[in-house]
Protein backbone atom coordinates (compact mmCIF):
# COMPACT_ATOMS: atom_id res chain seq x y z
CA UNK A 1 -14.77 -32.75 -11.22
CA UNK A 2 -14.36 -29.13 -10.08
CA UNK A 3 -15.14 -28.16 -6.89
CA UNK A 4 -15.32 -23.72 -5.59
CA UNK A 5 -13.38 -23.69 -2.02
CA UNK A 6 -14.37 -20.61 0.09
CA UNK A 7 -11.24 -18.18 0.81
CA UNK A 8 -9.63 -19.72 4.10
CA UNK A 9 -10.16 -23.39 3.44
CA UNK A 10 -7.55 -25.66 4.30
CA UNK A 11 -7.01 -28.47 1.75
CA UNK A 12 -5.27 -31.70 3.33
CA UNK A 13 -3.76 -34.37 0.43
CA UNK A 14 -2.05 -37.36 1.90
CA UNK A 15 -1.66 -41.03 1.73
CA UNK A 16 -2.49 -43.33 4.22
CA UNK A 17 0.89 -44.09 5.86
CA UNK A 18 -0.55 -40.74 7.97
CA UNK A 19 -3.35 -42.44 9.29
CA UNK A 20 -3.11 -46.07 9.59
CA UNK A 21 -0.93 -47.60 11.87
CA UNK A 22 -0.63 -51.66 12.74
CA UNK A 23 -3.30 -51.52 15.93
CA UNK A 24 -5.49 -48.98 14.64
CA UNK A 25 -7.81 -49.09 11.57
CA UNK A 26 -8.32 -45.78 9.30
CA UNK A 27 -11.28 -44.71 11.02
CA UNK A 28 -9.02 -43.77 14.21
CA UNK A 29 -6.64 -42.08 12.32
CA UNK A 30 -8.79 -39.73 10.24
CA UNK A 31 -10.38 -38.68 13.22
CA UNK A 32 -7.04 -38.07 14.83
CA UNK A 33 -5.66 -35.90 11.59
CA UNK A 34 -9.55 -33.88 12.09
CA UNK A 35 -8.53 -32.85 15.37
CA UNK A 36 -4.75 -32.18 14.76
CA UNK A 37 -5.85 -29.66 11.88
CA UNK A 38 -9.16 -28.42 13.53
CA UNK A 39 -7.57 -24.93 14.03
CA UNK A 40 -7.35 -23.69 10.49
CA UNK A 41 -6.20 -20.51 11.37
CA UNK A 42 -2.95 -21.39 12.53
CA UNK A 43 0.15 -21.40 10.22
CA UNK A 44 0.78 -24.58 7.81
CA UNK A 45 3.32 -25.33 9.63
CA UNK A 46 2.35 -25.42 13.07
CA UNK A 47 -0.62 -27.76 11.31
CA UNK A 48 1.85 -30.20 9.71
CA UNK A 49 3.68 -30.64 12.75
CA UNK A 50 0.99 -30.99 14.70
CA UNK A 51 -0.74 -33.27 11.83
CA UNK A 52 2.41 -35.48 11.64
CA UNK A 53 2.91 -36.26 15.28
CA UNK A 54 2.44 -39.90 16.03
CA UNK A 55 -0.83 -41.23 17.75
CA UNK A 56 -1.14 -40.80 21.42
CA UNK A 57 0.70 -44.07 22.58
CA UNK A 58 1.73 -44.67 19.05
CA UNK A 59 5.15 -44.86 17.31
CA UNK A 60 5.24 -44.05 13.69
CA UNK A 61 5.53 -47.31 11.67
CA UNK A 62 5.43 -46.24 8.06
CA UNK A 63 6.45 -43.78 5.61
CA UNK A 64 3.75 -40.79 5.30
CA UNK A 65 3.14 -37.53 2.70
CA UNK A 66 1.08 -34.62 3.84
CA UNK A 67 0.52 -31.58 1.63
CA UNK A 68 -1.02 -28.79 3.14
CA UNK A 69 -2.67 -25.55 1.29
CA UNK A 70 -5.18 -22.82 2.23
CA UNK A 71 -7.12 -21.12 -0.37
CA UNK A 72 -7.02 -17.04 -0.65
CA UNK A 73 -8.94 -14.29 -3.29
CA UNK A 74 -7.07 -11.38 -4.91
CA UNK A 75 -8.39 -7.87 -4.89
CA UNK A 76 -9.07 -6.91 -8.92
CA UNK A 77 -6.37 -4.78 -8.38
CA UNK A 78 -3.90 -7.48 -8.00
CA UNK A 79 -4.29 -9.39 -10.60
CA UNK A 80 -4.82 -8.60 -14.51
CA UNK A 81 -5.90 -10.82 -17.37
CA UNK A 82 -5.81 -10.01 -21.74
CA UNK A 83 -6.96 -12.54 -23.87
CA UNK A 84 -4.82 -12.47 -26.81
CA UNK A 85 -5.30 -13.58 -31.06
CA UNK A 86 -2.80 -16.54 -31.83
CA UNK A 87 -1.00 -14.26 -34.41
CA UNK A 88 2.86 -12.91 -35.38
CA UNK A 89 0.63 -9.48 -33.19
CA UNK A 90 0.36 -11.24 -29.55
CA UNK A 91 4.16 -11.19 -28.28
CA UNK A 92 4.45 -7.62 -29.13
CA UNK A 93 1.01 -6.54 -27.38
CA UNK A 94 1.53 -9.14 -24.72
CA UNK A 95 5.24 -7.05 -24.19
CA UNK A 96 3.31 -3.57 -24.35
CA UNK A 97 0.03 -4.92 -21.79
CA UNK A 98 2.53 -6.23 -19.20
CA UNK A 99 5.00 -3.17 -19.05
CA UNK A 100 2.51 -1.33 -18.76
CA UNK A 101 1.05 -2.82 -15.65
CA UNK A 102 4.06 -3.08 -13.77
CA UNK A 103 4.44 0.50 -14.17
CA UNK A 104 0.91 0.90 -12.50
CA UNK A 105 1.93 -1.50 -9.91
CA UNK A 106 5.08 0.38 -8.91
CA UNK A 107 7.08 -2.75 -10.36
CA UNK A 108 9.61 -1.21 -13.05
CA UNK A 109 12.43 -2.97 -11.39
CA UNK A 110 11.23 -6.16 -13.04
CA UNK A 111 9.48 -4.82 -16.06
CA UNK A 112 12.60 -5.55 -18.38
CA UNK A 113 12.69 -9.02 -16.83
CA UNK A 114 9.13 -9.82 -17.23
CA UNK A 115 8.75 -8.25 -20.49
CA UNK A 116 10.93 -11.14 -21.41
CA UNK A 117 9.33 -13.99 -19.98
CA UNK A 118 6.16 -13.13 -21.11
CA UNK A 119 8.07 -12.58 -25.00
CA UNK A 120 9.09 -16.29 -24.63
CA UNK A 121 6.02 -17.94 -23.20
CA UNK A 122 3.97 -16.43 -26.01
CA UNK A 123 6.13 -17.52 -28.26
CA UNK A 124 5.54 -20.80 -27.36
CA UNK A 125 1.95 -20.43 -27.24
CA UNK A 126 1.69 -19.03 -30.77
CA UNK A 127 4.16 -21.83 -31.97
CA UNK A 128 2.42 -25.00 -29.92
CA UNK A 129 -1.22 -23.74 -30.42
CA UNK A 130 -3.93 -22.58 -32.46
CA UNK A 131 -6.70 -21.10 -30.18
CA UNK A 132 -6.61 -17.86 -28.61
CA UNK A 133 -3.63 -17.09 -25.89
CA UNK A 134 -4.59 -15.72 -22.25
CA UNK A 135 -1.90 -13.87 -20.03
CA UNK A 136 -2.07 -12.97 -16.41
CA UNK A 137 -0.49 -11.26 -14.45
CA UNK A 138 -0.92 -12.11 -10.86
CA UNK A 139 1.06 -9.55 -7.34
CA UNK A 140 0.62 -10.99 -4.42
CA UNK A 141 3.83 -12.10 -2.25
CA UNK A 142 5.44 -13.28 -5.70
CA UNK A 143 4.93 -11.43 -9.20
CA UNK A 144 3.14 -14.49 -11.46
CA UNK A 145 3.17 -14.33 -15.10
CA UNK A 146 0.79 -16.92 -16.60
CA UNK A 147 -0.20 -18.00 -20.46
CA UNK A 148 -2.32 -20.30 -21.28
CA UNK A 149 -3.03 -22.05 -24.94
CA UNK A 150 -5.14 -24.74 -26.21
CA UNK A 151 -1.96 -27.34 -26.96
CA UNK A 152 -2.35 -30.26 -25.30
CA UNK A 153 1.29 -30.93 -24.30
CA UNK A 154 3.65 -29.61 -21.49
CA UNK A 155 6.59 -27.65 -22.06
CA UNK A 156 10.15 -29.95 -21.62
CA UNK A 157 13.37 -27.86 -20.92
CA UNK A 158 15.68 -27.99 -22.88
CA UNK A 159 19.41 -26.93 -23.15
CA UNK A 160 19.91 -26.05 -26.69
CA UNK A 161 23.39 -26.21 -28.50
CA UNK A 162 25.31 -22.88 -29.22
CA UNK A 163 24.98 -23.41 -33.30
CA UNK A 164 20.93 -24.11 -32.39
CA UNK A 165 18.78 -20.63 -33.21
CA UNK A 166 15.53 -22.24 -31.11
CA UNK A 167 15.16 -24.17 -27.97
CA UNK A 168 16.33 -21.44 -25.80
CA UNK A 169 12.83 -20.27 -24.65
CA UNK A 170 11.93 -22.29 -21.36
CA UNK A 171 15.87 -21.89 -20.82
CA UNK A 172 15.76 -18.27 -20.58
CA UNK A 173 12.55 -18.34 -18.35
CA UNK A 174 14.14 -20.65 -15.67
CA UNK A 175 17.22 -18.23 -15.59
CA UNK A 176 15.30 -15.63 -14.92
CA UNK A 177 12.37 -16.99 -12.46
CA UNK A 178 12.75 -18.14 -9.10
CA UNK A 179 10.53 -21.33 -10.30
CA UNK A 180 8.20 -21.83 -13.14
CA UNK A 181 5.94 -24.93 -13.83
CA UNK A 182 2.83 -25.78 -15.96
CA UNK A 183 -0.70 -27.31 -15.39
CA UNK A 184 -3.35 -28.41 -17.15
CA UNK A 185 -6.65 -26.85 -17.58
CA UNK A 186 -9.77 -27.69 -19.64
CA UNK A 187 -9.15 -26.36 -22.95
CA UNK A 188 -5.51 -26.50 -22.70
CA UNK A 189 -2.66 -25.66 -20.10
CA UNK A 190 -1.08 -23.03 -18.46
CA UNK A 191 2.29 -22.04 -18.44
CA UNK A 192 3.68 -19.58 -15.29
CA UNK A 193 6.68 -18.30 -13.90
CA UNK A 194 7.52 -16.72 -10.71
CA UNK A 195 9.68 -13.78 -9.80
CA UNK A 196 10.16 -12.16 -5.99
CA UNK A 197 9.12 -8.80 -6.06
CA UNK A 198 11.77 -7.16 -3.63
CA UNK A 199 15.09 -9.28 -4.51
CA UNK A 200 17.19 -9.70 -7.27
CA UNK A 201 16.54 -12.78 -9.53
CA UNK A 202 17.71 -16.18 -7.87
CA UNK A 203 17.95 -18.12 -11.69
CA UNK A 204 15.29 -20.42 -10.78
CA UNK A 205 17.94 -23.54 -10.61
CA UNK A 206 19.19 -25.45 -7.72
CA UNK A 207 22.74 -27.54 -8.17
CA UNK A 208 22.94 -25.99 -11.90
CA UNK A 209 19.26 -27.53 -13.23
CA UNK A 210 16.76 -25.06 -13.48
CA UNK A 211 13.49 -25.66 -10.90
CA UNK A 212 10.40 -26.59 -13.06
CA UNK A 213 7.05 -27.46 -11.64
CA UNK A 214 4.48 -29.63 -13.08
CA UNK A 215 0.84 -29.69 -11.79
């Protein structure tokens, strides 16, 4: 099922360790969590906190998850899309499409970066798929790169040996990300990277193992 949020919603996920306590049933504590985040306009934080205070009169009696996330729109200017043939042509045009952007943006800084990224996630797309390849480029806060192919299956890291001449690809892209993940979507999946647009590269790793996100 697919459901179109309006810009500015606020999307609550949680289990019910938030809302149900020993002397209250559900009911009580759904309406208490509508209240606490009734004022949608405030930050996500201030909402969590106020979301994950215990009941009036209540102590907190079991463990609880809250994920919190408000939907936005991008100008056309922000964002920028190529659908691409699955063919030994698409890394080299996919190179060409994104430098130049980031030259329209004001982003040469990180077009050298990104140019690589985007090499090695069309790679992949080319090599794990046989429809046609989308890229996007997405500036808002964070500079996105995103492909998408029809394969089925995620991407899995991994740390290649030096006499190995593949297996570097989703290496590379953590090193030079400050996260990356993958999702699925109907047709296929999308793979994405992050990278900040006013600081130098942070490797995308914490404790030595690059940070990978799956959604």
């Amino acid at each position: 099922m697919e459901l179109e949020l309006p810009e500015g919603s606020l999307l609550a996920l949680y289990i019910d360790g938030l809302i149900e306590t020993r002397d209250d049933d559900i009911d009580v504590g759904m309406r208490c969590l509508g209240t606490a985040l009734a004022q949608p306009s405030r930050s996500l934080e201030d909402l969590c906190a106020r979301a994950t205070e215990p009941f009036p009169g209540q102590a907190s009696s079991d463990d609880f998850t809250l994920l919190l996330a408000r939907t936005l729109s991008l100008s056309p200017a922000q964002v920028a899309s190529w659908t691409l043939p699955n063919d030994r042509t698409a890394v080299g045009n996919a190179r060409h499409m994104a430098a130049r952007r980031l030259t329209e943006w004001g982003l040469e800084d990180l077009r050298d970066r990104t140019q690589l990224i985007v090499s090695e996630l069309v790679t992949n797309a080319v090599r794990h798929s046989t429809g046609p390849i989308g890229l996007r480029l997405i500036q808002h806060q964070v500079l996105t790169c995103e492909v998408f192919d029809t394969g089925a299956n995620s991407p899995h890291l991994r740390h290649a040996r030096a006499i190995d001449e593949n297996g570097r690809g989703l290496f590379l892209v953590a090193q030079l990300s400050r996260r990356w993940g993958a999702r699925s979507e109907s047709g296929g999946k999308v793979v994405w990277a992050e990278q900040d647009l006013d600081s130098a590269p942070s490797h995308g790793h914490a404790s030595g193992t690059p940070r990978a996100r799956k959604e």
